[in-house]
Structures are given as C-alpha cells and as structure tokens.
PDB file of N, CA and C in Angstrom:
ATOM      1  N   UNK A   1     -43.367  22.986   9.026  1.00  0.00           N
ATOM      2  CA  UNK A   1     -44.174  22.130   8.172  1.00  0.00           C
ATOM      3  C   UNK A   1     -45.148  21.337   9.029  1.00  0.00           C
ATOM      4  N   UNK A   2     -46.245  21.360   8.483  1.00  0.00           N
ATOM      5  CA  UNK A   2     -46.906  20.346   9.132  1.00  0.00           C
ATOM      6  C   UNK A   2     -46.601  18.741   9.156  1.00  0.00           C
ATOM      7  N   UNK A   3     -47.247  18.291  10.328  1.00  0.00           N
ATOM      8  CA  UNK A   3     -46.775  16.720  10.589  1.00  0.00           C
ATOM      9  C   UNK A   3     -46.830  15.768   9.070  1.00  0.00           C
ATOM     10  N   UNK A   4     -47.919  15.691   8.284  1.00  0.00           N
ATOM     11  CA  UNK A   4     -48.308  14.909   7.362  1.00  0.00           C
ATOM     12  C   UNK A   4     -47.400  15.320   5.925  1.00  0.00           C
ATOM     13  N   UNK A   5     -46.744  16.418   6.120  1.00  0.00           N
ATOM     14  CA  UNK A   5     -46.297  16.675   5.320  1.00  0.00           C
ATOM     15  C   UNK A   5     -44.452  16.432   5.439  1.00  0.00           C
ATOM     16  N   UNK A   6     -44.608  16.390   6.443  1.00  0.00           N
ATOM     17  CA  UNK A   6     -42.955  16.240   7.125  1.00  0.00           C
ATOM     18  C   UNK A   6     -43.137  14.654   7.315  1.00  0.00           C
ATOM     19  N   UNK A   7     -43.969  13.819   7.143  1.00  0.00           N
ATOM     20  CA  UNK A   7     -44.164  12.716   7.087  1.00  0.00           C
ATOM     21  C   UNK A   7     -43.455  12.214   5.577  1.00  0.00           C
ATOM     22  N   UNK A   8     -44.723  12.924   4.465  1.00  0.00           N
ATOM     23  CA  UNK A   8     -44.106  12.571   3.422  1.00  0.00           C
ATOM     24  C   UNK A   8     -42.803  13.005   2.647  1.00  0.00           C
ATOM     25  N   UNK A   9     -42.403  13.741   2.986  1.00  0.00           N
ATOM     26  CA  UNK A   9     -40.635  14.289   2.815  1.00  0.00           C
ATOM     27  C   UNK A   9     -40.065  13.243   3.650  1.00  0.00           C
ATOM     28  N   UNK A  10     -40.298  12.873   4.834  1.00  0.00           N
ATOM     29  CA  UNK A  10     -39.378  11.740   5.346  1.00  0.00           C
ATOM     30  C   UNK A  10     -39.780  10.300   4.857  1.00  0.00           C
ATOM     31  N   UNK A  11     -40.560  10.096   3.887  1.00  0.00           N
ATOM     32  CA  UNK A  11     -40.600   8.764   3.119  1.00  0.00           C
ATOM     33  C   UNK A  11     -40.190   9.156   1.484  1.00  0.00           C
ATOM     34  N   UNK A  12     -39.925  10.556   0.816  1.00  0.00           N
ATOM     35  CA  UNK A  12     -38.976  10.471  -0.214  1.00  0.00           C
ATOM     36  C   UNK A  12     -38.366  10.525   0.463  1.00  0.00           C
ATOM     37  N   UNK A  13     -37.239  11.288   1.384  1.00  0.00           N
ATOM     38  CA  UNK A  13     -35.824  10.811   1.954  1.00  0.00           C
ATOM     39  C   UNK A  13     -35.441   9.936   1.671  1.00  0.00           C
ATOM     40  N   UNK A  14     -36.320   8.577   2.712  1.00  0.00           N
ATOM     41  CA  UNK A  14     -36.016   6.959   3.049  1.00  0.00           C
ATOM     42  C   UNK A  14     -36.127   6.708   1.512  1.00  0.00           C
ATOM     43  N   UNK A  15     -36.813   6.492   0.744  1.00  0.00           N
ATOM     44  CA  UNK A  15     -36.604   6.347  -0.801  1.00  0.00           C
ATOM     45  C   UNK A  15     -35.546   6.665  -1.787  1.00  0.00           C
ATOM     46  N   UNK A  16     -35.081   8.218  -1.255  1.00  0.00           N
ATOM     47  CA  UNK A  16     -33.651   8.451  -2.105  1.00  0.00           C
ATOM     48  C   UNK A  16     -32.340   7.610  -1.204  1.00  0.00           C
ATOM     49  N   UNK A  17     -32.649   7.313  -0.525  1.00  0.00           N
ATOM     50  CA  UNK A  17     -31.286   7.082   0.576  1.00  0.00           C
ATOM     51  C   UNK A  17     -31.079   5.317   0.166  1.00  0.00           C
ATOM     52  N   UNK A  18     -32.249   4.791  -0.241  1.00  0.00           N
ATOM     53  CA  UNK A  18     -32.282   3.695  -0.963  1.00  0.00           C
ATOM     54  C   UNK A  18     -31.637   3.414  -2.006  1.00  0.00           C
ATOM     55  N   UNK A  19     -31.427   5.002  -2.652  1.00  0.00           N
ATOM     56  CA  UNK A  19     -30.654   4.884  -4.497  1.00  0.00           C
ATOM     57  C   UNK A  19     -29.622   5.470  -4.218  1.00  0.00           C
ATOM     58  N   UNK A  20     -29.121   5.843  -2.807  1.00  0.00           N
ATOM     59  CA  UNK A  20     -27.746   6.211  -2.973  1.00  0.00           C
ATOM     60  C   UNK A  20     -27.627   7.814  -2.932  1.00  0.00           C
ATOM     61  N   UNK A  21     -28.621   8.319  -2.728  1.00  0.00           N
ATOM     62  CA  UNK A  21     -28.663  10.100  -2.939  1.00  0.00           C
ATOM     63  C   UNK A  21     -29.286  10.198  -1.394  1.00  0.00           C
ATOM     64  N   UNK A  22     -28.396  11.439  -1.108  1.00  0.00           N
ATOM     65  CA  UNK A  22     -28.248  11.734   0.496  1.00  0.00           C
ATOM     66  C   UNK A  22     -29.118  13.358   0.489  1.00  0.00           C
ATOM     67  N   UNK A  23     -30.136  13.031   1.144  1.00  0.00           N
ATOM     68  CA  UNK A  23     -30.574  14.456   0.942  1.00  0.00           C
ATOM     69  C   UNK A  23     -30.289  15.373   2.070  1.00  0.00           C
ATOM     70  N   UNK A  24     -29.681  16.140   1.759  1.00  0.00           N
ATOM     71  CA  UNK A  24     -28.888  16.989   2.528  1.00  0.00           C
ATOM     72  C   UNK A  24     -30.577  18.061   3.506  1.00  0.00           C
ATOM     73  N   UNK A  25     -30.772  18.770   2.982  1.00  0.00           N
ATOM     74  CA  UNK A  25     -31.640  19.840   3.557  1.00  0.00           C
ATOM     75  C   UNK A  25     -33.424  19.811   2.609  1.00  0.00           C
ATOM     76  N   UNK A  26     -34.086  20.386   3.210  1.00  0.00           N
ATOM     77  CA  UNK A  26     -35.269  20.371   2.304  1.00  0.00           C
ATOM     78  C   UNK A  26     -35.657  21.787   3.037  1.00  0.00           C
ATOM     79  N   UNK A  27     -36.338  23.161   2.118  1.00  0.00           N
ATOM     80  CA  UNK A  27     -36.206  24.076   2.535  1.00  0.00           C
ATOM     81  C   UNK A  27     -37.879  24.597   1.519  1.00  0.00           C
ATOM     82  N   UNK A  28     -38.479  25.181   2.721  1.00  0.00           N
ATOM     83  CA  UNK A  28     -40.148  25.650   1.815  1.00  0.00           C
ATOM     84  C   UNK A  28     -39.635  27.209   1.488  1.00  0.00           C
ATOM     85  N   UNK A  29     -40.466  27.073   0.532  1.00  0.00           N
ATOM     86  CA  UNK A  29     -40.088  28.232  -0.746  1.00  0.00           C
ATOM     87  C   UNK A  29     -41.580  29.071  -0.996  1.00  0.00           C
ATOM     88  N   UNK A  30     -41.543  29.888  -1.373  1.00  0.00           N
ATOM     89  CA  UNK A  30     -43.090  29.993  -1.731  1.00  0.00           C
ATOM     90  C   UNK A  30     -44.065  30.630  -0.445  1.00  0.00           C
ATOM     91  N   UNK A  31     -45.239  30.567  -0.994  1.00  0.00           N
ATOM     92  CA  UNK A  31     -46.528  30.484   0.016  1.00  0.00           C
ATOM     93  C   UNK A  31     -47.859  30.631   0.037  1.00  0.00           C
ATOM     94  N   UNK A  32     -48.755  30.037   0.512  1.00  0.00           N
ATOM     95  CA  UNK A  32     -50.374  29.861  -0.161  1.00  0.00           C
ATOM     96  C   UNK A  32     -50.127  28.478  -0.881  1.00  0.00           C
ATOM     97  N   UNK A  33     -51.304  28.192  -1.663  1.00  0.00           N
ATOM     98  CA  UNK A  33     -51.396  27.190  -2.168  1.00  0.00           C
ATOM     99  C   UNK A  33     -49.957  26.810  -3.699  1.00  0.00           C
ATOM    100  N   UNK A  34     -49.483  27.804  -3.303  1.00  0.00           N
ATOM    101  CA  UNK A  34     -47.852  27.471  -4.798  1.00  0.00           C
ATOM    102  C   UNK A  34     -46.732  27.017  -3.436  1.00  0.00           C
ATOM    103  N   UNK A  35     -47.158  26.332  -2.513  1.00  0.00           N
ATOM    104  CA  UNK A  35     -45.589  26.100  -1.935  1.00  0.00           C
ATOM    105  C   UNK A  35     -44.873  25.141  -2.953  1.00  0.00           C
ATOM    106  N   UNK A  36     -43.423  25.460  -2.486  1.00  0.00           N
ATOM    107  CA  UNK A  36     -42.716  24.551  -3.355  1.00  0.00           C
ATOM    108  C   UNK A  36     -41.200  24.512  -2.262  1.00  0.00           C
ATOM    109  N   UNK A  37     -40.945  23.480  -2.433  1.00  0.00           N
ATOM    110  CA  UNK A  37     -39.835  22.716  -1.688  1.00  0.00           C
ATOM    111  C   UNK A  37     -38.460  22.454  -2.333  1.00  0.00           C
ATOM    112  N   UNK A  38     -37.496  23.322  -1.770  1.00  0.00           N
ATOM    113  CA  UNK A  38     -36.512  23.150  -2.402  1.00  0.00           C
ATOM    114  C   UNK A  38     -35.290  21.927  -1.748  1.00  0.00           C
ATOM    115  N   UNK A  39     -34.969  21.026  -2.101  1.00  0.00           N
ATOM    116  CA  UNK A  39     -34.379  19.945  -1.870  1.00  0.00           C
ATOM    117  C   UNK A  39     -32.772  19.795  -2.522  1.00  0.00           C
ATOM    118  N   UNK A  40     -32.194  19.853  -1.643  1.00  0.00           N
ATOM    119  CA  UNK A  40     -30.881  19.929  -1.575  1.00  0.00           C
ATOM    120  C   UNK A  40     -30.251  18.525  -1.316  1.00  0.00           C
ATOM    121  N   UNK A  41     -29.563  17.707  -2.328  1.00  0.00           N
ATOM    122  CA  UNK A  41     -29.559  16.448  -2.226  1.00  0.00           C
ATOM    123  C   UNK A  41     -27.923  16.228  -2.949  1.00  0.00           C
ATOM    124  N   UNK A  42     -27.286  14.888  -2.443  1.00  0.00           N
ATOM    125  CA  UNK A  42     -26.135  15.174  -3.147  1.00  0.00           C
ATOM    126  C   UNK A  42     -25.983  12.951  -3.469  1.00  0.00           C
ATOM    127  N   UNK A  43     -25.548  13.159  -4.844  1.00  0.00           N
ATOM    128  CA  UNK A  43     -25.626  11.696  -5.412  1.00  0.00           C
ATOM    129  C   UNK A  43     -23.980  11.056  -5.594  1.00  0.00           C
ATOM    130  N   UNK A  44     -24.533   9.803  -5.809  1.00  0.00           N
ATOM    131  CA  UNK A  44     -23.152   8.830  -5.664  1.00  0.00           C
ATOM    132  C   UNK A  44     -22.770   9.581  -7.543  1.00  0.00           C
ATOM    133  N   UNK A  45     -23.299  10.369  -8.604  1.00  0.00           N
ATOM    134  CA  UNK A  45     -23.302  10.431 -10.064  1.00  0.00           C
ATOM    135  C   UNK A  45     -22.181  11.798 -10.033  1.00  0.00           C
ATOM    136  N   UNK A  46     -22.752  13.015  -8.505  1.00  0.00           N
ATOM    137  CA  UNK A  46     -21.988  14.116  -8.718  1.00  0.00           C
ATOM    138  C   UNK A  46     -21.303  14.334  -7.489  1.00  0.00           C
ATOM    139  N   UNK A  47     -20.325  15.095  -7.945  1.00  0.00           N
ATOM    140  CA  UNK A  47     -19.455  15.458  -6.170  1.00  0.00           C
ATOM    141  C   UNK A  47     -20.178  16.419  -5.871  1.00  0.00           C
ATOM    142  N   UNK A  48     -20.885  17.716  -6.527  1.00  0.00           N
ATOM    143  CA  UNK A  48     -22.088  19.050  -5.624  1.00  0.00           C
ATOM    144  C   UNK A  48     -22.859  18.853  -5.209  1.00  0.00           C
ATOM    145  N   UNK A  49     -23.227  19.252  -4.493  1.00  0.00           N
ATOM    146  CA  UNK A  49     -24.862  19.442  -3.977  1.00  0.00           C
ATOM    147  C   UNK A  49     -25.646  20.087  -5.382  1.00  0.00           C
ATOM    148  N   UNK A  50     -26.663  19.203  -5.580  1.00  0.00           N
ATOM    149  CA  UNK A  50     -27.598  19.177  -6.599  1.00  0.00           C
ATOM    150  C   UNK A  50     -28.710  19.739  -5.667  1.00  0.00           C
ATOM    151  N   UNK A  51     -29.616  20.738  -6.650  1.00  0.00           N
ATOM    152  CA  UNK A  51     -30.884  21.304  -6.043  1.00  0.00           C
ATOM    153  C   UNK A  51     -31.910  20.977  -6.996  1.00  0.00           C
ATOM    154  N   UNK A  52     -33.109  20.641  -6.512  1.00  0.00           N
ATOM    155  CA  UNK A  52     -34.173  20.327  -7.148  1.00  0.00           C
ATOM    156  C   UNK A  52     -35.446  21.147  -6.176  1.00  0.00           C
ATOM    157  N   UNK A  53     -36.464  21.489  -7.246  1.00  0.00           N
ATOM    158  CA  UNK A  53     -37.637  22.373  -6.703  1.00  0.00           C
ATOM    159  C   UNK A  53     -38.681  21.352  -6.899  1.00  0.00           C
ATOM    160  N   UNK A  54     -39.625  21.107  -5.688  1.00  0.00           N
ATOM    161  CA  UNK A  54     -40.816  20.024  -5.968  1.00  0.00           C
ATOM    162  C   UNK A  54     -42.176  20.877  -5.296  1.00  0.00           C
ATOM    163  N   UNK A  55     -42.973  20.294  -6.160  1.00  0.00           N
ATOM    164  CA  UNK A  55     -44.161  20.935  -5.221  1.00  0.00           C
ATOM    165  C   UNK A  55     -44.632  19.598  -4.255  1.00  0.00           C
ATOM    166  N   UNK A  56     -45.630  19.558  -3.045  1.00  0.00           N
ATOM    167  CA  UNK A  56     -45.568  18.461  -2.615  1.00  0.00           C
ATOM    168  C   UNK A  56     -46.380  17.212  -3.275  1.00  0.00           C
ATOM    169  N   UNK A  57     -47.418  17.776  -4.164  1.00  0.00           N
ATOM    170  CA  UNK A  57     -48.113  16.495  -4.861  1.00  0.00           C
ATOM    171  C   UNK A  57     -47.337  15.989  -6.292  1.00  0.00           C
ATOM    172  N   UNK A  58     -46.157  16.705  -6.211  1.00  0.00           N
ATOM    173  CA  UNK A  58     -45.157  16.251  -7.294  1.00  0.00           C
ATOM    174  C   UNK A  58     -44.059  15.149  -7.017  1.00  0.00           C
ATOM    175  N   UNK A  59     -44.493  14.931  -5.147  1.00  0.00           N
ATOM    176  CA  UNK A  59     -43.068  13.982  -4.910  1.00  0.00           C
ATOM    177  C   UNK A  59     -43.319  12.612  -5.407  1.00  0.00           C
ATOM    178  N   UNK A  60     -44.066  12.183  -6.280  1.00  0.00           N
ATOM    179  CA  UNK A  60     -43.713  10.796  -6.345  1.00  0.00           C
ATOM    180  C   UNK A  60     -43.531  10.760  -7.794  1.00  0.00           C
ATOM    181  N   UNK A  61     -44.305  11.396  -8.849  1.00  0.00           N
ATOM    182  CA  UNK A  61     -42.858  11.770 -10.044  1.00  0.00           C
ATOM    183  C   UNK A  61     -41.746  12.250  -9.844  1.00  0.00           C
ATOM    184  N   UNK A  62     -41.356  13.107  -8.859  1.00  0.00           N
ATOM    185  CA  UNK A  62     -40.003  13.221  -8.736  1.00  0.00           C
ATOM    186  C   UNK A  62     -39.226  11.792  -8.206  1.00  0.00           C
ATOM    187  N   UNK A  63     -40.093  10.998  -7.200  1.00  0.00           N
ATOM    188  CA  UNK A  63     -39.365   9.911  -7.047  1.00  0.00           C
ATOM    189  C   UNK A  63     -38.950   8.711  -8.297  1.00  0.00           C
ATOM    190  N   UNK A  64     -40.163   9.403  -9.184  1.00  0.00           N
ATOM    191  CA  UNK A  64     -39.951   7.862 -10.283  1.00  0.00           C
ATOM    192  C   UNK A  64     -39.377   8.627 -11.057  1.00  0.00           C
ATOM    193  N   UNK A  65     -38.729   9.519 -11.474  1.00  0.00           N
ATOM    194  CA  UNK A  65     -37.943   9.968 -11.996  1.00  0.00           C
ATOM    195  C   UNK A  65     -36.184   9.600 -11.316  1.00  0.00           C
ATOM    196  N   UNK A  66     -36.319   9.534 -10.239  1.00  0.00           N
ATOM    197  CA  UNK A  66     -35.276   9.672  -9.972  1.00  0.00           C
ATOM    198  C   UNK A  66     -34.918   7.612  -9.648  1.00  0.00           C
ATOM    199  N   UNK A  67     -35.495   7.123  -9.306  1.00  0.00           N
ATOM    200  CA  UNK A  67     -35.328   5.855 -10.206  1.00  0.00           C
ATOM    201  C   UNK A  67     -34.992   5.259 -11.156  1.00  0.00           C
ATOM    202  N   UNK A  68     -35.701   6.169 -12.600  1.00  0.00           N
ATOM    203  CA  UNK A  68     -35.192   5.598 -13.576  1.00  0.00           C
ATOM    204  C   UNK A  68     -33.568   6.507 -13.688  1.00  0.00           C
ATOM    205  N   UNK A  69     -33.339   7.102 -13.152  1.00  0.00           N
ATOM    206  CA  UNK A  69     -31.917   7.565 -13.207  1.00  0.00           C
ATOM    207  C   UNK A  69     -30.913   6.836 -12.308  1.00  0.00           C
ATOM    208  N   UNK A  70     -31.358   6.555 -11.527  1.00  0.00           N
ATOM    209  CA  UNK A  70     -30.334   5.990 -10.821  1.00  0.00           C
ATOM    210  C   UNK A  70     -30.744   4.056 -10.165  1.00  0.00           C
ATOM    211  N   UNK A  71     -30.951   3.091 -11.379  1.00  0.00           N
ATOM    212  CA  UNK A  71     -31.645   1.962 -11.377  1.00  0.00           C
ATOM    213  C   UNK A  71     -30.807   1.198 -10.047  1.00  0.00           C
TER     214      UNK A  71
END
C-alpha cells in the first residue's frame, strides 16, 4: 500500500481501538481504480472475527457508522 494510504487505515485503526474493536488484519482485494479493503476486526459485541469490505473513500462512513453502533 502506499504511504498515504497506510496512513489513513492507521487513523481508522486508532479510531476503532477507541470504541473497543481491535482490528485484527486489513487485506487489499481488488485492483485498478475498484480496490477494496477487506478488514478483519473483532468487537467487545462478538467473540468472531467480523469482516467488513471498504473502499478507501468509504472509510469515514464506515467510521460513523461504526460509532453509532458502538456509542
């Protein structure tokens, strides 16, 4: 991944790790302009590893989503 982009995956991280969800792995999927990021994360709500697919200009609805879930 590039730097700016491995930048912003490591500030959702620091953001989920704030609500209690440990993100285990983040893994690129895809290729060309459809990448998509598969995020492997596990919460104080479930005992599995939960997977979620983001594209990267999707991480900050995924973050406010995941806010209002876990206040």
């Amino acid at each position: 991944m590039e730097t700016n982009i491995e930048n912003e995956f490591q500030e959702f991280k620091n953001e989920l790790k704030k609500l209690g969800i440990e993100v285990l792995k983040i893994v690129k999927v895809g290729n060309g302009s459809m990448d998509f990021h598969e995020v492997h994360y596990q919460s104080p709500k479930y005992e599995e590893v939960k997977t979620v697919f983001v594209q990267r200009h999707g991480l900050d609805e995924l973050l406010q989503k995941f806010r209002e879930q876990y206040p």
